[in-house]
N, C-alpha and C. Protein backbone atom coordinates (compact mmCIF):
# COMPACT_ATOMS: atom_id res chain seq x y z
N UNK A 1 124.55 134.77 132.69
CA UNK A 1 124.90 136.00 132.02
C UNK A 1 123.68 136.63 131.35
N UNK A 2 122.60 135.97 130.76
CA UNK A 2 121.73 136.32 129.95
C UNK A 2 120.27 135.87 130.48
N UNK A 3 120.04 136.01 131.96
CA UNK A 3 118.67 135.42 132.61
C UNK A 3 117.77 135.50 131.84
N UNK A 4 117.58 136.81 131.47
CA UNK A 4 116.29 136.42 130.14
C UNK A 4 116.05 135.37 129.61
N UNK A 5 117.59 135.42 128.56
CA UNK A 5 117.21 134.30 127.59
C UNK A 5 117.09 133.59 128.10
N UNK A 6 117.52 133.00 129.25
CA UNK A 6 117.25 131.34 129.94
C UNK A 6 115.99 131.04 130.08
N UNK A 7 114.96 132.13 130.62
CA UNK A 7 113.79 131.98 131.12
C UNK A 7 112.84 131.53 129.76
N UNK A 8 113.51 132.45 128.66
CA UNK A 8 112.85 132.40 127.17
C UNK A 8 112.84 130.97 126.76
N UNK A 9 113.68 130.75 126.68
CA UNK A 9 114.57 129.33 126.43
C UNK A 9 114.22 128.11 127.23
N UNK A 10 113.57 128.29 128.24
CA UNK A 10 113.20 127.08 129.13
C UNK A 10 111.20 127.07 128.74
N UNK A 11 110.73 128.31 128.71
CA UNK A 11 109.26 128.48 128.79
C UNK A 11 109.34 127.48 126.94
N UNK A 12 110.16 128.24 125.84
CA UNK A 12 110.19 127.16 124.68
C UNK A 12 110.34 125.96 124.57
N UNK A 13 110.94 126.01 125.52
CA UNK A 13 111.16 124.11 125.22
C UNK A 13 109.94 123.43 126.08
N UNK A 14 109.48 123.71 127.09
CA UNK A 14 108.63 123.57 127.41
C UNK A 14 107.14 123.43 126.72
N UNK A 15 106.99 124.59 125.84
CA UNK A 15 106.05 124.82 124.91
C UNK A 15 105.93 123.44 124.00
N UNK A 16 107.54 123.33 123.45
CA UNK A 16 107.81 122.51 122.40
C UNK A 16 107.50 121.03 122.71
N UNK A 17 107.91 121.22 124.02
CA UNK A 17 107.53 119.44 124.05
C UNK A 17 105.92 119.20 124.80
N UNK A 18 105.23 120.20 124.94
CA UNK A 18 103.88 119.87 125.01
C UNK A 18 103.24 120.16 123.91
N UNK A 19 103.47 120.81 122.70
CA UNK A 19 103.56 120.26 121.46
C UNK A 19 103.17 118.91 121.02
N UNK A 20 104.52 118.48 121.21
CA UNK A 20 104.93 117.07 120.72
C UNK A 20 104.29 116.12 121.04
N UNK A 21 103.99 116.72 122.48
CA UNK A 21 103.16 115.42 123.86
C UNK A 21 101.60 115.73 122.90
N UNK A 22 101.15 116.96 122.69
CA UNK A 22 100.19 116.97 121.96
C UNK A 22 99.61 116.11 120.79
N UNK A 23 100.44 116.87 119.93
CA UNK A 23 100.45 115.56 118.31
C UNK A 23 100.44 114.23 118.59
N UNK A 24 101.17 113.67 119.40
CA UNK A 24 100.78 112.51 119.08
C UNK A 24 99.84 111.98 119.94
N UNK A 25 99.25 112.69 120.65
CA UNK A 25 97.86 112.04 121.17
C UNK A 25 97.01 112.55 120.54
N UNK A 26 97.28 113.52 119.47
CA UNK A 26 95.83 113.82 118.74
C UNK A 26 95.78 112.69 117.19
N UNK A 27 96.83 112.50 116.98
CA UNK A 27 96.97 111.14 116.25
C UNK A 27 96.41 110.17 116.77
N UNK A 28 97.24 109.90 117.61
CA UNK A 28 95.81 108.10 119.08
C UNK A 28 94.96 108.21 118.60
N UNK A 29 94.11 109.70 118.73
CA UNK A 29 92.96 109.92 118.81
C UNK A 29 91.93 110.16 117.72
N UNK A 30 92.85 110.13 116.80
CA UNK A 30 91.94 110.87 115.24
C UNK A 30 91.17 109.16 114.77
N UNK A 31 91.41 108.20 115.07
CA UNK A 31 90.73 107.31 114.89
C UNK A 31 89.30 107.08 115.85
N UNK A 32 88.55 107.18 114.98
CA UNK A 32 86.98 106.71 115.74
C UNK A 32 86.43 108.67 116.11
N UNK A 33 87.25 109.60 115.66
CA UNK A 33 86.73 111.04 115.39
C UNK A 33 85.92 111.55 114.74
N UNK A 34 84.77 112.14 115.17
CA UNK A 34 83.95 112.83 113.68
C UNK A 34 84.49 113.90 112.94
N UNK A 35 83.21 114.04 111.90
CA UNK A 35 83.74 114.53 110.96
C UNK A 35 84.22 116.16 111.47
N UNK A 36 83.18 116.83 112.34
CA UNK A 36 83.56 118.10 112.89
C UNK A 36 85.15 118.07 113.95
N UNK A 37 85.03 117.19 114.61
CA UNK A 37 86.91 116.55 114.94
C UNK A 37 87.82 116.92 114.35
N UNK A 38 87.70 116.25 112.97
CA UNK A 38 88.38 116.34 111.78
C UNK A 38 88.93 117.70 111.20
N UNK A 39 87.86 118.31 111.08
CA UNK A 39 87.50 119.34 110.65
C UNK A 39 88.46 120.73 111.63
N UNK A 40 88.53 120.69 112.65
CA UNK A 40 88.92 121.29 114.21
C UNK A 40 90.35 121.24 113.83
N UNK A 41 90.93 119.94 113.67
CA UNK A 41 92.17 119.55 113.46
C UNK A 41 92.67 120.26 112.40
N UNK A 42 92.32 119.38 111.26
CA UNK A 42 93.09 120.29 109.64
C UNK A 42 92.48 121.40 108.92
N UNK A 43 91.24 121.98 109.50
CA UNK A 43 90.55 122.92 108.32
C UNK A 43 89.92 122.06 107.45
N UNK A 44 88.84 123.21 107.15
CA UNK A 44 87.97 122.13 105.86
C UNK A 44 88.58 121.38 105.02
N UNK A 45 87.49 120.51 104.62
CA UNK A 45 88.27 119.53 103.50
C UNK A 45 88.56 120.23 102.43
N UNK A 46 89.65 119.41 101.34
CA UNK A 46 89.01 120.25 100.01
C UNK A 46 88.12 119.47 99.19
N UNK A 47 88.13 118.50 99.52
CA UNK A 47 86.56 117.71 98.92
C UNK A 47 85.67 116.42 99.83
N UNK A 48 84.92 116.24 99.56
CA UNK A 48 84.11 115.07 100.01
C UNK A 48 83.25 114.37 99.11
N UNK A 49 83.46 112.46 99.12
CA UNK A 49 82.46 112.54 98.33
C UNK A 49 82.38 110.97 99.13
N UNK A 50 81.91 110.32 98.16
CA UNK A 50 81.23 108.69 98.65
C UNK A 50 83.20 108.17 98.32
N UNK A 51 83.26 107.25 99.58
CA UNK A 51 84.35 106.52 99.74
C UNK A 51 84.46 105.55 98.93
N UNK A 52 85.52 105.26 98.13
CA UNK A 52 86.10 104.33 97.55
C UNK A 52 86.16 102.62 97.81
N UNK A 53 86.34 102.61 99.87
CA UNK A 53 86.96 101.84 100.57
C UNK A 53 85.59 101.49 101.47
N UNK A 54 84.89 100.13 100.83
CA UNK A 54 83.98 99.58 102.17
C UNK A 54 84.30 99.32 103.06
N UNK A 55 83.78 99.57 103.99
CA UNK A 55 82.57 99.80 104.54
C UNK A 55 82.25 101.29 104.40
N UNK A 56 83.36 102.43 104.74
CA UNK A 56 82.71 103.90 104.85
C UNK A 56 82.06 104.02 104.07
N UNK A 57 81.61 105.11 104.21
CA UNK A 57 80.21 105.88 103.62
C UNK A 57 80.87 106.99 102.66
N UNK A 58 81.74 108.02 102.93
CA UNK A 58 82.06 109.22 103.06
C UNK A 58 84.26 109.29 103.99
N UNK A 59 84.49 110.00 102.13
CA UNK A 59 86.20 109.94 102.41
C UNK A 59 85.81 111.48 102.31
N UNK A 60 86.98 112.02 102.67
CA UNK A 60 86.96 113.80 102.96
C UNK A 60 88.99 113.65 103.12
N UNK A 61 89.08 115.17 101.71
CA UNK A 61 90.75 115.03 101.45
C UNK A 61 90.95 116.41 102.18
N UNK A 62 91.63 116.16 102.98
CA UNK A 62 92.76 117.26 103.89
C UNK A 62 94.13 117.35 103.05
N UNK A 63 94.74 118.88 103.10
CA UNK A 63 95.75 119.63 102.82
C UNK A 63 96.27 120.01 104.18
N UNK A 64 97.75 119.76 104.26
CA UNK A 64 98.61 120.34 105.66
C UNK A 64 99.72 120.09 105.20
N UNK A 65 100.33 121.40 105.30
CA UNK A 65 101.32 121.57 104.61
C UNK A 65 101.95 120.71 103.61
N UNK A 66 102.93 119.96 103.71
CA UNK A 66 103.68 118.90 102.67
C UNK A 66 103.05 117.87 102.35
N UNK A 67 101.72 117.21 103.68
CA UNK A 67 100.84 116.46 103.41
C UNK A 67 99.38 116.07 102.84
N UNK A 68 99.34 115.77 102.19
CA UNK A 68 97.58 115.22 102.12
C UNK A 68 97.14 113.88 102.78
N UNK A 69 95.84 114.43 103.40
CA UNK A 69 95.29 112.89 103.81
C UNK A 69 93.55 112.73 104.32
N UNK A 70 93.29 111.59 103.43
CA UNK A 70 91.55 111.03 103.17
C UNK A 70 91.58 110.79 104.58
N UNK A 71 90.39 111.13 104.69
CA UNK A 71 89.60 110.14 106.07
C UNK A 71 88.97 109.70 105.71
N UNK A 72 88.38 108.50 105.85
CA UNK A 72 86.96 107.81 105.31
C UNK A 72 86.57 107.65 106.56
N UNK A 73 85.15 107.93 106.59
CA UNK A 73 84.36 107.77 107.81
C UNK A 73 82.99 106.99 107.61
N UNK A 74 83.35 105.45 108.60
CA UNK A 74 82.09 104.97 108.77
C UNK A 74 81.76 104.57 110.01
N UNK A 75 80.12 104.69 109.63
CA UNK A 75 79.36 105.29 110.91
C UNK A 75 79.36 106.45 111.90
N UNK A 76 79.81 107.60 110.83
CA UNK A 76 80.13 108.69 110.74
C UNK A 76 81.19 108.70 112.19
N UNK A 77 82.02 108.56 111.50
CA UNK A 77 83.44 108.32 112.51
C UNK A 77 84.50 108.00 111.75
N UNK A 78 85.72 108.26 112.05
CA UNK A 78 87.32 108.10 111.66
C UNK A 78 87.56 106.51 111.47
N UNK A 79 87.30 106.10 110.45
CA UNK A 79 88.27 104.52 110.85
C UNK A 79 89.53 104.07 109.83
N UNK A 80 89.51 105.14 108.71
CA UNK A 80 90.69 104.88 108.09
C UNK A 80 91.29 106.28 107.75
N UNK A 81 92.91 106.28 107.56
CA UNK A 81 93.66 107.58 107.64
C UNK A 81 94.63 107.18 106.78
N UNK A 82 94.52 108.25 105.99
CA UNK A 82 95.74 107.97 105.13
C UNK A 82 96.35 109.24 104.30
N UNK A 83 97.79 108.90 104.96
CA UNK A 83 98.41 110.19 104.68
C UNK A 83 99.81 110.64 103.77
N UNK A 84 99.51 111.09 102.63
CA UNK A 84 100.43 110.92 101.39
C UNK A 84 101.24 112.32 101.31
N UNK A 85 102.62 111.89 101.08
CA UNK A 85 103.72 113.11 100.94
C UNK A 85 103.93 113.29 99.62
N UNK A 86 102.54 114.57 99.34
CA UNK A 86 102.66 115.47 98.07
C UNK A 86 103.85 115.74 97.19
N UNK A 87 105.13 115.64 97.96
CA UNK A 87 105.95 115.63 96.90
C UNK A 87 106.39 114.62 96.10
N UNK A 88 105.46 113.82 96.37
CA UNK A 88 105.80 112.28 96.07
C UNK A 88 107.56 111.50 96.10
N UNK A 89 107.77 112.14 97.23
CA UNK A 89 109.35 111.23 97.84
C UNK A 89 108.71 110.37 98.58
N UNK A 90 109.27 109.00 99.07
CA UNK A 90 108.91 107.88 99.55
C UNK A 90 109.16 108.52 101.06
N UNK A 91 108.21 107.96 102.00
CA UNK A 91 108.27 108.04 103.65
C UNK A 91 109.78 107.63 103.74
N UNK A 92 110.30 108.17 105.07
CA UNK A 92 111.51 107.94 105.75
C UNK A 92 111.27 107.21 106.76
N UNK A 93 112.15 106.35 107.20
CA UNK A 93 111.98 105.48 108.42
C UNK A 93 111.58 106.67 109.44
N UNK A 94 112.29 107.49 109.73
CA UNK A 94 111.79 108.75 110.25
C UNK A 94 110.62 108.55 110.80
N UNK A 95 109.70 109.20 109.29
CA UNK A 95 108.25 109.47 109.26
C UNK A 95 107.72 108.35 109.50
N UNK A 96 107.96 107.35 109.45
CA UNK A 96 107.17 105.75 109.78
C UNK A 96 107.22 105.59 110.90
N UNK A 97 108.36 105.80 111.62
CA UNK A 97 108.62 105.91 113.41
C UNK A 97 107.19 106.82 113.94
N UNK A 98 107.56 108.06 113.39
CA UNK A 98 106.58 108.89 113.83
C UNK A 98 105.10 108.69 113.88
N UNK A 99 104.81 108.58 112.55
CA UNK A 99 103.79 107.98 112.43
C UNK A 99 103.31 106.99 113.82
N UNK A 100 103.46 106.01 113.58
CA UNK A 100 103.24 105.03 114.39
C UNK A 100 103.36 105.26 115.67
N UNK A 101 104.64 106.03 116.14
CA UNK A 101 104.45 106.05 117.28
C UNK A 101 103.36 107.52 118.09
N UNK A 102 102.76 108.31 117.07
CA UNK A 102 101.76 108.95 117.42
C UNK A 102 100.43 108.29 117.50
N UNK A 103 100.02 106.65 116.67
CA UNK A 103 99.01 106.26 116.96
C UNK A 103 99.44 105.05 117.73
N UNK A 104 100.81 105.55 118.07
CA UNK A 104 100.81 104.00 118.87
C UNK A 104 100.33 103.90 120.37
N UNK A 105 100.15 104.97 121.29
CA UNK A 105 99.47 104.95 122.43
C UNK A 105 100.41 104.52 123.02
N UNK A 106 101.61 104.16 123.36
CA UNK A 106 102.36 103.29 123.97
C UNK A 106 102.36 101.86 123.49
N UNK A 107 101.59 101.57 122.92
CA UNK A 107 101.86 100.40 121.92
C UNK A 107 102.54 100.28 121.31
N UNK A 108 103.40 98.75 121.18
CA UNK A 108 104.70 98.65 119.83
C UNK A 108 103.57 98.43 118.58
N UNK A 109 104.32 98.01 117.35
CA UNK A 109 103.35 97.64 116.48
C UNK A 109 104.43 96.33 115.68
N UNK A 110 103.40 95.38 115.52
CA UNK A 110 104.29 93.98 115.27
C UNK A 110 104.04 93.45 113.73
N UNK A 111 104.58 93.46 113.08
CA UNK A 111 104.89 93.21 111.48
C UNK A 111 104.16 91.50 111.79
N UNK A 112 103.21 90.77 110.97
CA UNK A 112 102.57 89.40 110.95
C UNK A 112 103.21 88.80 109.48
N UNK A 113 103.09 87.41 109.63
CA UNK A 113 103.44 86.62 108.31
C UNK A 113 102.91 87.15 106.82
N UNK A 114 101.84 87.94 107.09
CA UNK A 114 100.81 88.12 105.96
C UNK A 114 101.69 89.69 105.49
N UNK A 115 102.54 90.04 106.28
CA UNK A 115 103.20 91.61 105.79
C UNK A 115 102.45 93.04 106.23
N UNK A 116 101.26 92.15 107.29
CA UNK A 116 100.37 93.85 107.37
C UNK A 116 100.98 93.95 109.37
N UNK A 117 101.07 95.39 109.05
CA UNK A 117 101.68 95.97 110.55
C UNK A 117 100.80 95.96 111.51
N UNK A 118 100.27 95.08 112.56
CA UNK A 118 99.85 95.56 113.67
C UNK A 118 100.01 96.18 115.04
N UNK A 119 98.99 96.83 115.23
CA UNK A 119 99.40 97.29 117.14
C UNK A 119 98.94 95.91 117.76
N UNK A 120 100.25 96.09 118.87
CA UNK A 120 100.12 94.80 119.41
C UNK A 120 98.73 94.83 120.14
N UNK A 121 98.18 95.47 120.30
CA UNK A 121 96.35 95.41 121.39
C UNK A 121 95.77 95.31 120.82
N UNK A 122 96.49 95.09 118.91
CA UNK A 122 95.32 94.15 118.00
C UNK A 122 94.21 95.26 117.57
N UNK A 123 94.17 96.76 117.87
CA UNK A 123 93.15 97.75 117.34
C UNK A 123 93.87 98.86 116.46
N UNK A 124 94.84 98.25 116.05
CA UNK A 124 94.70 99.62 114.61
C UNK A 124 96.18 98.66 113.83
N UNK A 125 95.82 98.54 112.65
CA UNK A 125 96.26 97.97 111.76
C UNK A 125 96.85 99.15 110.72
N UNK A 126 98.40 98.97 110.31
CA UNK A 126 99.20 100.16 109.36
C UNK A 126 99.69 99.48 108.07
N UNK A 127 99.39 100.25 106.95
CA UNK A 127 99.72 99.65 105.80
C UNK A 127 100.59 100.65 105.22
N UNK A 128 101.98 100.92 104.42
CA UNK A 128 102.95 101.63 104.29
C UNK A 128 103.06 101.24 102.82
N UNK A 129 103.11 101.59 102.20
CA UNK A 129 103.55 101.56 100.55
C UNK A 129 104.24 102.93 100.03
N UNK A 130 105.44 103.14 99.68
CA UNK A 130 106.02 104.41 98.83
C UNK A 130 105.75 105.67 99.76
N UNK A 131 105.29 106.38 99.17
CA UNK A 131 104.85 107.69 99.72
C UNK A 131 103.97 108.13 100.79
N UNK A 132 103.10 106.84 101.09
CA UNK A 132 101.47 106.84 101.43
C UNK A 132 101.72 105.79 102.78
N UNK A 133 100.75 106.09 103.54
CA UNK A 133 100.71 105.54 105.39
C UNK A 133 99.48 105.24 105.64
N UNK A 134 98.84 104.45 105.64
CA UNK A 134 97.43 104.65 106.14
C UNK A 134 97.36 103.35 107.50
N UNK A 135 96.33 104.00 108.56
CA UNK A 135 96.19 103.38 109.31
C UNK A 135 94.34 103.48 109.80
N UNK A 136 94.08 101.92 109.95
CA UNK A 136 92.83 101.38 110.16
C UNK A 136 92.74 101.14 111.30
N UNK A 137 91.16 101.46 111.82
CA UNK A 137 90.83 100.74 113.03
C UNK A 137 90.46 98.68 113.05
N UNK A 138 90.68 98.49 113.49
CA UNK A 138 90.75 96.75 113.51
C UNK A 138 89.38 96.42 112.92
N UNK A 139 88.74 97.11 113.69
CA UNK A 139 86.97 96.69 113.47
C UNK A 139 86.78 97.27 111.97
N UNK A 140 87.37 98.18 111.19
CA UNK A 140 87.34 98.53 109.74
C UNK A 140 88.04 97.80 108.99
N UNK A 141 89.13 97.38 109.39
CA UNK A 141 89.92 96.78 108.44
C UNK A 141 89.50 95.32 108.48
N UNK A 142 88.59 94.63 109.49
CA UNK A 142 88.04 93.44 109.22
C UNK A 142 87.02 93.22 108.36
N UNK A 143 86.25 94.25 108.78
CA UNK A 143 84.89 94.33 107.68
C UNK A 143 85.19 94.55 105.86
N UNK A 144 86.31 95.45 106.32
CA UNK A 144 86.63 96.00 104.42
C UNK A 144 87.07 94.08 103.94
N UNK A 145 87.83 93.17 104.77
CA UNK A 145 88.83 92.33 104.18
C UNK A 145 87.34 91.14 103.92
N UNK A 146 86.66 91.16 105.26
CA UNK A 146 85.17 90.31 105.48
C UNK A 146 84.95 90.56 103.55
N UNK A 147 84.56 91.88 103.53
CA UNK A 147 83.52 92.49 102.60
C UNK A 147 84.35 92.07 101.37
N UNK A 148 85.40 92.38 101.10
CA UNK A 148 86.22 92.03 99.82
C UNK A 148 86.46 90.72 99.59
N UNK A 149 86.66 89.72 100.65
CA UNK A 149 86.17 88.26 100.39
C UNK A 149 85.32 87.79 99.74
N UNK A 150 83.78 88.30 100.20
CA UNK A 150 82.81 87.85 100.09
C UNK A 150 81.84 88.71 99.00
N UNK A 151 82.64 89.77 97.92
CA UNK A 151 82.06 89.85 96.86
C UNK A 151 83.01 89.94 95.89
């Protein structure tokens, strides 16, 4: 009855789910990204300074919409992400699904005795507390745990 709209209506959804197919491979991917990457993705930071979190060098805070989230970059690259809901309501299983399954690559991610979330291929490690998500590359999150041991 309404060919138009059908055509409208099919080219959207279409749109929508290469979207979707999008985001979450630009998630996969925001780990091991530079800083101009970064930058491409969310718009300038609104600050940068020396990272909190050894090994990086350099955290940089992003604004997007409801979210904020640090990158710390070492060896001038993405290895930790962490992304906090400004209104300070706690993540939804929802958003934890999501999450994860945008850096999950097709990877599950497997909860260990110690309580920290891994991808099962053992390269990106997720830590979830309240409001806040952050996810590490393996090779960062060994060195920070190495480094915090051993001073």
């Amino acid at each position: 009855m309404f060919p138009f709209f059908n055509r409208i209506s099919r080219k959207f959804l279409w749109l929508t789910l290469l979207c979707l197919m999008f985001t979450a491979s630009v998630d996969a991917h925001l780990l091991g990204a530079s800083h101009a990457e970064c930058v491409a993705l969310f718009g300038e930071p609104e600050s940068c300074h020396a990272s909190d979190l050894p090994p990086a060098a350099e955290a940089c805070a992003f604004r997007k919409g409801r979210w904020g989230t640090i990158i710390h970059f070492w060896d001038r690259r993405a290895h930790c992400i962490t992304s906090v809901k400004l209104d300070g309501t706690e993540l939804t299983q929802a958003e934890i699904q999501a999450t994860l399954s945008g850096f999950g690559e097709g990877q599950s991610w497997v909860k260990d005795a110690r309580g920290e979330i891994w991808r099962s291929d053992q390269q990106m490690v997720a830590s979830i507390k309240g409001n806040t998500i952050s996810i590490f590359s393996a090779e960062f999150y060994t060195a920070a745990v190495l480094r915090q041991a051993f001073h």
